[in-house]
Protein backbone atom coordinates (compact mmCIF):
# COMPACT_ATOMS: atom_id res chain seq x y z
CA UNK A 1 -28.70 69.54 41.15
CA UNK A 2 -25.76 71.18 40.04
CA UNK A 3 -23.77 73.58 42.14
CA UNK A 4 -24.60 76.42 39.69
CA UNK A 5 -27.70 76.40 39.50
CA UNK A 6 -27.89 76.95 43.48
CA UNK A 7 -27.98 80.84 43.99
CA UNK A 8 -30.56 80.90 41.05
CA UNK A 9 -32.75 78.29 42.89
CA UNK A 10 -32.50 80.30 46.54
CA UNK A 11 -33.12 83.45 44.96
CA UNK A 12 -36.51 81.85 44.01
CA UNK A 13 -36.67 80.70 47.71
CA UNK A 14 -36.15 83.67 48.80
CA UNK A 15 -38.98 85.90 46.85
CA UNK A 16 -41.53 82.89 46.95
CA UNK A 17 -40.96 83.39 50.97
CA UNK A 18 -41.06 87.14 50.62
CA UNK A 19 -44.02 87.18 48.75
CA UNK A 20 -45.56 84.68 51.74
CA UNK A 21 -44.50 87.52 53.99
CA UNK A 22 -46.44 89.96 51.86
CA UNK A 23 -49.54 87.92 51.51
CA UNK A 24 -49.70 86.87 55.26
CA UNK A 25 -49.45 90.76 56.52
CA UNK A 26 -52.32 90.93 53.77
CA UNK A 27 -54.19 87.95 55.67
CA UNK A 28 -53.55 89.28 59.22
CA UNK A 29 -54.55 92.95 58.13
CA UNK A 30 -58.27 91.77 57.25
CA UNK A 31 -58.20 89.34 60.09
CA UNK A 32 -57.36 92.00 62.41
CA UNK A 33 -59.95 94.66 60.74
CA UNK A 34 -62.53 91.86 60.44
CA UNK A 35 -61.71 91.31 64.59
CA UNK A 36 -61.59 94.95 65.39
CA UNK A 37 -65.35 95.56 63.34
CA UNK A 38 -66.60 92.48 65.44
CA UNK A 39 -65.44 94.01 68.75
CA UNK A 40 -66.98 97.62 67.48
CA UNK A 41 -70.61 96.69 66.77
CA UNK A 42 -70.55 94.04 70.08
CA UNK A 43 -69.82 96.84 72.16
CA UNK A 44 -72.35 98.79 70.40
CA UNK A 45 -74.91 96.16 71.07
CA UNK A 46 -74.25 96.24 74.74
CA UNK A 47 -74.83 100.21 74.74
CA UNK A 48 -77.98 100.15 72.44
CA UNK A 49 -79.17 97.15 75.15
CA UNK A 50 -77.77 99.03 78.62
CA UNK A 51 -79.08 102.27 77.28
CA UNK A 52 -82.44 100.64 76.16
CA UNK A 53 -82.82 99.21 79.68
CA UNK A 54 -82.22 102.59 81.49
CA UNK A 55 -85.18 104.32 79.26
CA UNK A 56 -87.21 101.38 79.44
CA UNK A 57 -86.58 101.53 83.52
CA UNK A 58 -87.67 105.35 83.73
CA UNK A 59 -91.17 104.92 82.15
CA UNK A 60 -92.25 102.19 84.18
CA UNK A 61 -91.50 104.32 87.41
CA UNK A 62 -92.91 107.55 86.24
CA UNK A 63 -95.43 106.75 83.84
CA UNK A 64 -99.28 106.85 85.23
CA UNK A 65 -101.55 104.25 84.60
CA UNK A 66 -104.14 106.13 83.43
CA UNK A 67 -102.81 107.92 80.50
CA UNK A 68 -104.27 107.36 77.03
CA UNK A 69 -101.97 106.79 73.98
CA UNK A 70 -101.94 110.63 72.47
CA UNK A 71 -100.68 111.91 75.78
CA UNK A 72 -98.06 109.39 76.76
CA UNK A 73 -96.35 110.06 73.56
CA UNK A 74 -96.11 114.13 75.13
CA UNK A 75 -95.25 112.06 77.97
CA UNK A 76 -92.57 110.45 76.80
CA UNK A 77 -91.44 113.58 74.96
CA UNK A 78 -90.97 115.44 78.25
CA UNK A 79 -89.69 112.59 80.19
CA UNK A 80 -87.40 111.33 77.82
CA UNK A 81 -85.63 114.46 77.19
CA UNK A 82 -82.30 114.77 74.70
CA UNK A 83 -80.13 116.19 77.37
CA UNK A 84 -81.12 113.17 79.52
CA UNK A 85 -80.62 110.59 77.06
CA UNK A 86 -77.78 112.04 75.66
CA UNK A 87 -76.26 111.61 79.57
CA UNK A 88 -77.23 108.22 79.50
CA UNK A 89 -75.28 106.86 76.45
CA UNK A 90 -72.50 109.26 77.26
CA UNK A 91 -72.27 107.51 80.65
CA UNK A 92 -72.45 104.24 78.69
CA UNK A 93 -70.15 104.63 76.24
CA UNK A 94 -67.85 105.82 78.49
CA UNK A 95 -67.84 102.61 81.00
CA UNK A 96 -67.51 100.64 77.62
CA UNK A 97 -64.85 102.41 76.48
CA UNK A 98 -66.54 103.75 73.41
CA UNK A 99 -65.66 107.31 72.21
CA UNK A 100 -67.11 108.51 69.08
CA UNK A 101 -69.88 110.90 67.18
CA UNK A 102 -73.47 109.50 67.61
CA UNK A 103 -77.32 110.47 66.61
CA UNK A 104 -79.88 109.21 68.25
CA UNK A 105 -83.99 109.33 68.21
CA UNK A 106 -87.11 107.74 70.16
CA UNK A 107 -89.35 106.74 67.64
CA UNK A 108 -93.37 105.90 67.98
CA UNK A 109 -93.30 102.55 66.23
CA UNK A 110 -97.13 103.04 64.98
CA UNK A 111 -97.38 106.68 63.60
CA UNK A 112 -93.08 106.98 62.63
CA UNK A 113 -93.10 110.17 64.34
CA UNK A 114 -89.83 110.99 65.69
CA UNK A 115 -90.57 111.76 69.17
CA UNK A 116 -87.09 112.70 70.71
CA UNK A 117 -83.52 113.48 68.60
CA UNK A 118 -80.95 114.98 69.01
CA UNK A 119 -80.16 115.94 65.25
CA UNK A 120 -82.41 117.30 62.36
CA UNK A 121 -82.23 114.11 60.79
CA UNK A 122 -80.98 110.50 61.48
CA UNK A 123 -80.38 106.71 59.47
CA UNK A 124 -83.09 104.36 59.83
CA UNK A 125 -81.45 101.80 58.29
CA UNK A 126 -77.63 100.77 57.46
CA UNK A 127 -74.83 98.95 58.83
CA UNK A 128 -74.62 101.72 61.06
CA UNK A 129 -77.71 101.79 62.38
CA UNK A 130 -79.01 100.01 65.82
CA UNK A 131 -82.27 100.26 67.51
CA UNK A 132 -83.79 98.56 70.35
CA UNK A 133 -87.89 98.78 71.69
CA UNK A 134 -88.22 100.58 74.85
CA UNK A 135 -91.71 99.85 75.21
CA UNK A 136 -93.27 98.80 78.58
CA UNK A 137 -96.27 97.32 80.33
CA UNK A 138 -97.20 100.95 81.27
CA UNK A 139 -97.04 102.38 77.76
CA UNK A 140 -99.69 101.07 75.37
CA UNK A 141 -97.68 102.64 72.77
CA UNK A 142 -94.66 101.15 71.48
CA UNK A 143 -91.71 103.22 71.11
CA UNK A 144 -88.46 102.40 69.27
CA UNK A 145 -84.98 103.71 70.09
CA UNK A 146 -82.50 104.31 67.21
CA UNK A 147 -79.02 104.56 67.65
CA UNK A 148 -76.38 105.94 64.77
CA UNK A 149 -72.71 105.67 65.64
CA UNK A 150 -71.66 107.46 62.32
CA UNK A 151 -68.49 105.08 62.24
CA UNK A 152 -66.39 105.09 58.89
CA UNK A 153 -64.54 102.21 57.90
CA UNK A 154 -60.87 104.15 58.27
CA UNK A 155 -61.45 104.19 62.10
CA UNK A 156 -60.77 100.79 62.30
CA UNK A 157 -57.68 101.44 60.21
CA UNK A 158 -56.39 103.93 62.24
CA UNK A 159 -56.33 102.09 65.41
CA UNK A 160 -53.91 99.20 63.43
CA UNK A 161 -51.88 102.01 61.38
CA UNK A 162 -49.28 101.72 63.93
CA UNK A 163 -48.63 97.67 63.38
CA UNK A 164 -49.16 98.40 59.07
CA UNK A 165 -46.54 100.92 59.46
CA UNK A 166 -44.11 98.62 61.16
CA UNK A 167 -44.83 95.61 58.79
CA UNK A 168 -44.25 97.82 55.54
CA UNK A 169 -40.89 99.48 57.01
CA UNK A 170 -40.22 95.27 58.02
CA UNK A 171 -40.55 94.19 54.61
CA UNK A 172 -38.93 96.98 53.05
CA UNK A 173 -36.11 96.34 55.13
CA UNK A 174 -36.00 92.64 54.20
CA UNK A 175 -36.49 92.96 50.43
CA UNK A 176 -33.89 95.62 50.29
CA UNK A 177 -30.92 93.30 51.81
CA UNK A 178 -32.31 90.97 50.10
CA UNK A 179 -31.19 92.97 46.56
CA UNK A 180 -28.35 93.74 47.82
CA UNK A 181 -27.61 90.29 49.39
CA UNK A 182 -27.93 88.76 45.74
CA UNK A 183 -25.97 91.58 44.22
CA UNK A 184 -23.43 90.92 46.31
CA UNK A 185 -23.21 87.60 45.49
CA UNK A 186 -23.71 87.73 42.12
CA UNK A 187 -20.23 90.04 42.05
CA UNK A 188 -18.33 87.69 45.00
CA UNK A 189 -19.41 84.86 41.97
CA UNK A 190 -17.88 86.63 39.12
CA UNK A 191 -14.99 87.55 41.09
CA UNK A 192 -14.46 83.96 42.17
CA UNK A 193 -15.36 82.40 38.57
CA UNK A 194 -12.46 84.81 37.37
CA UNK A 195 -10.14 83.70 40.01
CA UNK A 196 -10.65 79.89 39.01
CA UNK A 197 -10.25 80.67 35.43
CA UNK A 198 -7.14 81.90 36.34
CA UNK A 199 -5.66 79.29 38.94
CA UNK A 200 -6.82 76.78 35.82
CA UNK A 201 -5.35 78.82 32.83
CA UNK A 202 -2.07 78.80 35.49
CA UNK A 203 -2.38 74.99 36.20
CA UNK A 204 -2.20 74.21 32.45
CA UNK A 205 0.48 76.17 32.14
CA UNK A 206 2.25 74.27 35.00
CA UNK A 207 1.48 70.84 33.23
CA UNK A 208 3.92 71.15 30.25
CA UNK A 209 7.10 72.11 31.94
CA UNK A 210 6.35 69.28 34.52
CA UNK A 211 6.07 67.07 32.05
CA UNK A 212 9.01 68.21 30.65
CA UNK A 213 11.06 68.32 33.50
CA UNK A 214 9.65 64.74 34.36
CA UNK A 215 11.15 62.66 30.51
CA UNK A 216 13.87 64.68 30.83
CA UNK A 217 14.71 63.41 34.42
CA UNK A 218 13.60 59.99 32.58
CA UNK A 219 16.14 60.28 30.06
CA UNK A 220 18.78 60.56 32.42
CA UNK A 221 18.48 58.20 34.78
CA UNK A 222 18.18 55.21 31.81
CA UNK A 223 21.46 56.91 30.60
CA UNK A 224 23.74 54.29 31.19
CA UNK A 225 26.82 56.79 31.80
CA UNK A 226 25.10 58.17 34.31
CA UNK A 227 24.29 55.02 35.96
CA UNK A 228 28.36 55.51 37.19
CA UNK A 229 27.58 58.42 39.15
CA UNK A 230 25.46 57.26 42.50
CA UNK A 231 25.28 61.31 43.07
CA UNK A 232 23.86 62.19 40.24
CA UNK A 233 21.20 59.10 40.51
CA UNK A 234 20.43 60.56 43.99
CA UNK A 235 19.91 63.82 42.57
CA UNK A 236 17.81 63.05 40.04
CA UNK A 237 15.72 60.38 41.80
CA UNK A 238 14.96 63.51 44.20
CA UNK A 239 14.42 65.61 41.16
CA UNK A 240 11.75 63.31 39.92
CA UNK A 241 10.24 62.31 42.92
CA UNK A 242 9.45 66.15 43.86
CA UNK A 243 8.79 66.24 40.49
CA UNK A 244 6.30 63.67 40.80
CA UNK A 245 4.68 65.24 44.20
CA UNK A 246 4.00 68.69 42.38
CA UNK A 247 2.49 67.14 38.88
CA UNK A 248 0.22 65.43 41.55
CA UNK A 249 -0.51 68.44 43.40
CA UNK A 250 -1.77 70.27 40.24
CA UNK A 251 -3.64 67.20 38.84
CA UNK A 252 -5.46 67.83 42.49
CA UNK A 253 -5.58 71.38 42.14
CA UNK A 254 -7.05 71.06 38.34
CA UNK A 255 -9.78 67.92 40.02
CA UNK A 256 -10.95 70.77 42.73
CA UNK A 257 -11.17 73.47 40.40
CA UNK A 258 -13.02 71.00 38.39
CA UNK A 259 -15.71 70.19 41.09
CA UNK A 260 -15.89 73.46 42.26
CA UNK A 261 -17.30 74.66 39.06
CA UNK A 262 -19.37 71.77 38.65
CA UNK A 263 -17.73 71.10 35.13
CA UNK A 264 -16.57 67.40 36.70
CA UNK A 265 -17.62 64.50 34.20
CA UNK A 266 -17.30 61.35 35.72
CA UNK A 267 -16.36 58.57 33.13
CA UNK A 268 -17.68 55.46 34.89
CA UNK A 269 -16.93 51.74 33.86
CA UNK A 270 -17.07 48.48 35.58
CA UNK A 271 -14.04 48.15 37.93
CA UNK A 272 -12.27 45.67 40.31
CA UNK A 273 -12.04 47.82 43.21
CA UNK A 274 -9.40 46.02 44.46
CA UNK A 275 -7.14 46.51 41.11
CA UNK A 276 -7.97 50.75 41.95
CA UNK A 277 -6.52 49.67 45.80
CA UNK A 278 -3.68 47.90 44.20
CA UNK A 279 -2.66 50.74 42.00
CA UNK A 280 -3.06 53.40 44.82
CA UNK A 281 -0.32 51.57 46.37
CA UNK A 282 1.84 51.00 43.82
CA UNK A 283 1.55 54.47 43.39
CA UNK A 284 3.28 55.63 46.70
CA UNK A 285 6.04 52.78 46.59
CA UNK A 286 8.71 55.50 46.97
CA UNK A 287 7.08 56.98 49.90
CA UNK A 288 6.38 53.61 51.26
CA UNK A 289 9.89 52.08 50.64
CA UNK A 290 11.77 55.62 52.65
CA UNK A 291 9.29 55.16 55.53
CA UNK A 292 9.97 51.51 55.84
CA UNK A 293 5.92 51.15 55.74
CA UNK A 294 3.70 48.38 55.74
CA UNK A 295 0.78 48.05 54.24
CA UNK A 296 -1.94 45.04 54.46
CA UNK A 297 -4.56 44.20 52.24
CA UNK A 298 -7.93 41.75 52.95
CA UNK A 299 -10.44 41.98 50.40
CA UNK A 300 -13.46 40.11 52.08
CA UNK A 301 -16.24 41.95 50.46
CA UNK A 302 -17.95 39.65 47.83
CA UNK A 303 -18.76 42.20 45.33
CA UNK A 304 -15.28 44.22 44.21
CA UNK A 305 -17.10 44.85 40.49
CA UNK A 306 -18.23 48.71 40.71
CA UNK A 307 -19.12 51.26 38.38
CA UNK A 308 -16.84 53.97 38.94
CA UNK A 309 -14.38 56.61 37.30
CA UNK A 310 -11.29 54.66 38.06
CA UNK A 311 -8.65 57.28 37.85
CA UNK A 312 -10.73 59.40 40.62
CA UNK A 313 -11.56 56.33 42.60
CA UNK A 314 -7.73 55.89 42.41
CA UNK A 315 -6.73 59.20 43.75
CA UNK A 316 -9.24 58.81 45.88
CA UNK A 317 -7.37 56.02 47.64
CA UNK A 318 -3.92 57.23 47.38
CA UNK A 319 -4.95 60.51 49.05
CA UNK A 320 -6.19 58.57 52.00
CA UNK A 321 -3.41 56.33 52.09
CA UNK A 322 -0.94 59.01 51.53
CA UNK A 323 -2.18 60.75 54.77
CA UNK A 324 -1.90 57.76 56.78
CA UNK A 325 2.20 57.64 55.31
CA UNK A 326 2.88 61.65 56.08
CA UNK A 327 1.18 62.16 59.39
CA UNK A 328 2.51 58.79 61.24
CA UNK A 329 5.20 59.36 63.66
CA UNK A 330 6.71 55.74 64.00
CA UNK A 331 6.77 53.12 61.02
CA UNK A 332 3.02 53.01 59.76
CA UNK A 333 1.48 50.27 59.68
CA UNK A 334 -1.97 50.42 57.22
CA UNK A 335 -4.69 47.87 56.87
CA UNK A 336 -7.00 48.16 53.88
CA UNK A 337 -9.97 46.46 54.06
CA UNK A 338 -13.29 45.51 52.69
CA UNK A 339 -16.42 44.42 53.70
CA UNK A 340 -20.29 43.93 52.24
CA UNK A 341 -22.57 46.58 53.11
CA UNK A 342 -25.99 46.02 53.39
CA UNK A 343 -27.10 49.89 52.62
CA UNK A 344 -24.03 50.06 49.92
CA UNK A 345 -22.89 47.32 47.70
CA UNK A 346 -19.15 47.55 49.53
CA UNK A 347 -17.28 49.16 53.11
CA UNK A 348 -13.31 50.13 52.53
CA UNK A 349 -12.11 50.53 55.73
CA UNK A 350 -8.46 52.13 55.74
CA UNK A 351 -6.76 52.44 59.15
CA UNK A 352 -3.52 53.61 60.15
CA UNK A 353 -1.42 53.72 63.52
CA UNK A 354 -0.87 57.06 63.48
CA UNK A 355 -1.75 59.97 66.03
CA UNK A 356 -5.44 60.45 65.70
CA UNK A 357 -7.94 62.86 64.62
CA UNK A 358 -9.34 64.54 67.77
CA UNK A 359 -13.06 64.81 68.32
CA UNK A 360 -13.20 68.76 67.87
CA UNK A 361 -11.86 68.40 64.28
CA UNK A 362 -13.26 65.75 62.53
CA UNK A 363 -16.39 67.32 62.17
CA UNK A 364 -14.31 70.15 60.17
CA UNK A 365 -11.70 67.23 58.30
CA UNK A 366 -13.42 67.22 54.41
CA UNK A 367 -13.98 70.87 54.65
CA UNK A 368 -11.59 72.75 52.08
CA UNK A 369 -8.53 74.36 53.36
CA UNK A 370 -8.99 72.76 56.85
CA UNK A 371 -5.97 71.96 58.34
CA UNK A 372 -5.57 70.25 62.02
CA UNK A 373 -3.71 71.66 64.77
CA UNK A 374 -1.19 68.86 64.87
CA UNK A 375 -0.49 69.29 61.19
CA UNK A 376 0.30 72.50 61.62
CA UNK A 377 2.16 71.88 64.73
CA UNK A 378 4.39 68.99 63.00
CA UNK A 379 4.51 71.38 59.72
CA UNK A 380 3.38 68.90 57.87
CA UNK A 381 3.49 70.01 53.88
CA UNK A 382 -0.17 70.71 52.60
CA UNK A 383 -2.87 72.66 51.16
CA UNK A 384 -6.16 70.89 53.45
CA UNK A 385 -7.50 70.34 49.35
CA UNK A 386 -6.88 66.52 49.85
CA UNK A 387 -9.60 65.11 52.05
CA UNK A 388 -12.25 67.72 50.73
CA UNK A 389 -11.44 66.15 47.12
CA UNK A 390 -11.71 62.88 48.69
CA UNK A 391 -15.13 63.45 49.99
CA UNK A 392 -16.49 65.73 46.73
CA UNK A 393 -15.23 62.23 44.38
CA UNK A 394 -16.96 60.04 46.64
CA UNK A 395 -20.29 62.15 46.86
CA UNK A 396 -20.23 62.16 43.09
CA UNK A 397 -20.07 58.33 43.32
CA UNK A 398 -23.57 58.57 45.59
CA UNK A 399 -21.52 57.18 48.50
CA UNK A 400 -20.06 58.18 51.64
CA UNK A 401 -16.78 58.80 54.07
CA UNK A 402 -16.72 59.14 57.74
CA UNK A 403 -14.12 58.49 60.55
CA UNK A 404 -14.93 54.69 61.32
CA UNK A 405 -12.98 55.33 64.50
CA UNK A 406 -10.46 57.35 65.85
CA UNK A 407 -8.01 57.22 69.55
CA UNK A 408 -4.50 57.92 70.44
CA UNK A 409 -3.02 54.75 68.09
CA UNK A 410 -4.39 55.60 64.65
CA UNK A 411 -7.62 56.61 62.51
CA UNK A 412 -9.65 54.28 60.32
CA UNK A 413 -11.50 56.13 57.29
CA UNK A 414 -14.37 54.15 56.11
CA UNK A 415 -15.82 54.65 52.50
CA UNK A 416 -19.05 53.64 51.25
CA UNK A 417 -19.41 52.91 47.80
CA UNK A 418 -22.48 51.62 45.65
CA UNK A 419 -22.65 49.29 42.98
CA UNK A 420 -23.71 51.90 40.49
């Protein structure tokens, strides 16, 4: 996946997860009205049933025996009375907690008179609607008791308008820095883009006066005139070394600028490793040679044939190896070597006698721009670019570098690289 297309693949994260959020509030909503409906017409069951009881409980202690069917329906008219049953259910709904309109009506199952009500008219039938028999051994005629709560749909809604009011405001919230999140990003990108067309517009510009500066320097020194004059050598062997450091620095700068805008190509071919090693070294002999260094080599892997991009598998090397030579206090002493690796085709271990890395910082060591306190301390010349590049080249190469080891008397990198 390249680096670019990134923001474009978390934006699409980001609204698939948004629109999850949106769906599940959707999901919990009906759950939670679904729930609420449930809880409604169970409590309304236990009032139809308590209330039922009560009415059923009346006639059988103040019914006679002996009346016929016409007059225990006038019975049951003036014992059953709408204040009195309208006292009951209020009672019940009020130990269950129940508060809303209601109709009710006692109804003689045989003839569908309505015997008792307490409206004009009332539902016999609906989703609404629940009835109960209040008949009894005493009263040959069965009697039915309706019960109409008159409940809309929105009541339900109002008692969770609170928690859909919250939710909405939520994802509001989150959508909106959201936008502006990725708005803001998209401008810190083109602002950034911008910058790194300029630091490489700058860097190519840098190139041809370095190179310049670098056969002139050339021409010089194989003057043989010159050749006379051991100041003038020293001068210019100074002027081309430096020379030398900053056409490196910008071929590092140019690399990161490179990977950074995932425009890095890697050329790979089949490569000794150990001829990449070889050059790396070769490449610092000044440095080595002025430090009075030593450096030892034991190639003991079995595979050294790798496809790589040699010239970055080359700076990749002298990077390492260069921070082993600037950041040793005493004469360094540097072992490169290489093993098999049963996970990768080959181990480079490259370990140095140098201070050490503390713990706190290695974690932080291939991150750009990071600089150690001890660096900083010794002011040791540096930008924090070269490990990071180190680490990007290698990652490109599907390997791997981590701090084998590290103590008061050196730090070993080891790098992990595959066959292809």
């Amino acid at each position: 996946m390249k680096i670019k297309d990134k923001p474009r693949i978390i934006t699409i994260i980001v609204i698939i997860a948004v629109t999850g959020i949106i769906v599940s509030q959707l999901v919990w909503l009906n759950m939670a009205y679904e729930l609420n409906a449930e809880r409604e017409r169970h409590r309304t069951n236990l009032l139809v049933q308590k209330t039922s009881d009560q009415l059923i409980a009346l006639q059988s202690n103040r019914i006679p025996d002996t009346l016929s069917e016409h007059s225990t329906t006038q019975y049951i008219k003036n014992l059953l009375t709408p204040a009195l049953i309208d006292s009951l259910i209020s009672e019940n709904m009020k130990s269950l907690s129940i508060d809303k309109a209601y109709r009710f009506a006692v109804v003689n199952k045989k003839s569908g008179e309505i015997v008792v009500s307490n409206r004009d008219t009332i539902a016999m039938q609906g989703p609404s609607v629940y009835k109960s028999s209040i008949s009894c051994i005493k009263n040959p005629t069965p009697f039915t008791f309706y019960l109409n709560m008159e409940v809309e749909d929105n009541t339900i809604f109002y008692q969770i308008n609170a928690w859909l009011l919250v939710s909405l405001i939520l994802l509001i919230i989150v959508f909106t820095a959201f936008i502006r999140t990725v708005n803001f990003l998209r401008k810190e990108k083109k602002i950034t883009r911008e910058k790194m067309d300029f630091v490489k517009n700058m860097i190519h510009e840098y190139k041809t006066p370095l190179a310049t500066i670098n056969m002139a320097t050339d021409m010089l020194l194989s003057n043989s005139e010159n050749a006379k004059n051991k100041q003038l050598i020293r001068y210019l062997n100074i002027i081309k070394q430096e020379n030398t450091r900053l056409r490196q620095l910008v071929e590092k700068l140019m690399g990161m600028t490179i990977i950074d805008r995932a425009e890095l190509e890697l050329v790979k071919e089949e490569t000794d490793i150990r001829n990449l090693i070889n050059q790396a070294i070769q490449s610092l002999t000044l440095q080595i040679e002025q430090l009075g260094a030593k450096i030892h080599t034991n190639f003991s892997a079995t595979q050294h044939l790798l496809y790589v991009d040699s010239i970055h598998i080359t700076h990749v090397m002298a990077n390492i190896l260069e921070n082993s030579l600037k950041y040793t206090q005493k004469t360094p002493e540097i072992s490169v070597k290489t093993f098999d690796d049963a996970q990768y085709s080959i181990r480079i271990d490259i370990c140095d006698n140098g201070p050490g890395i503390p713990l706190e910082e290695q974690k932080h060591i291939f991150k750009q721009f990071f600089r150690g306190q001890y660096h900083k301390k010794e002011e040791k010349r540096g930008f924090g670019l070269g490990l990071y590049y180190v680490r990007k080249i290698i990652e490109q190469h599907n390997g791997k570098i981590e701090i084998q080891q590290t103590s008061e008397q050196g730090t070993c990198f080891s790098v992990y690289l595959a066959e292809k």
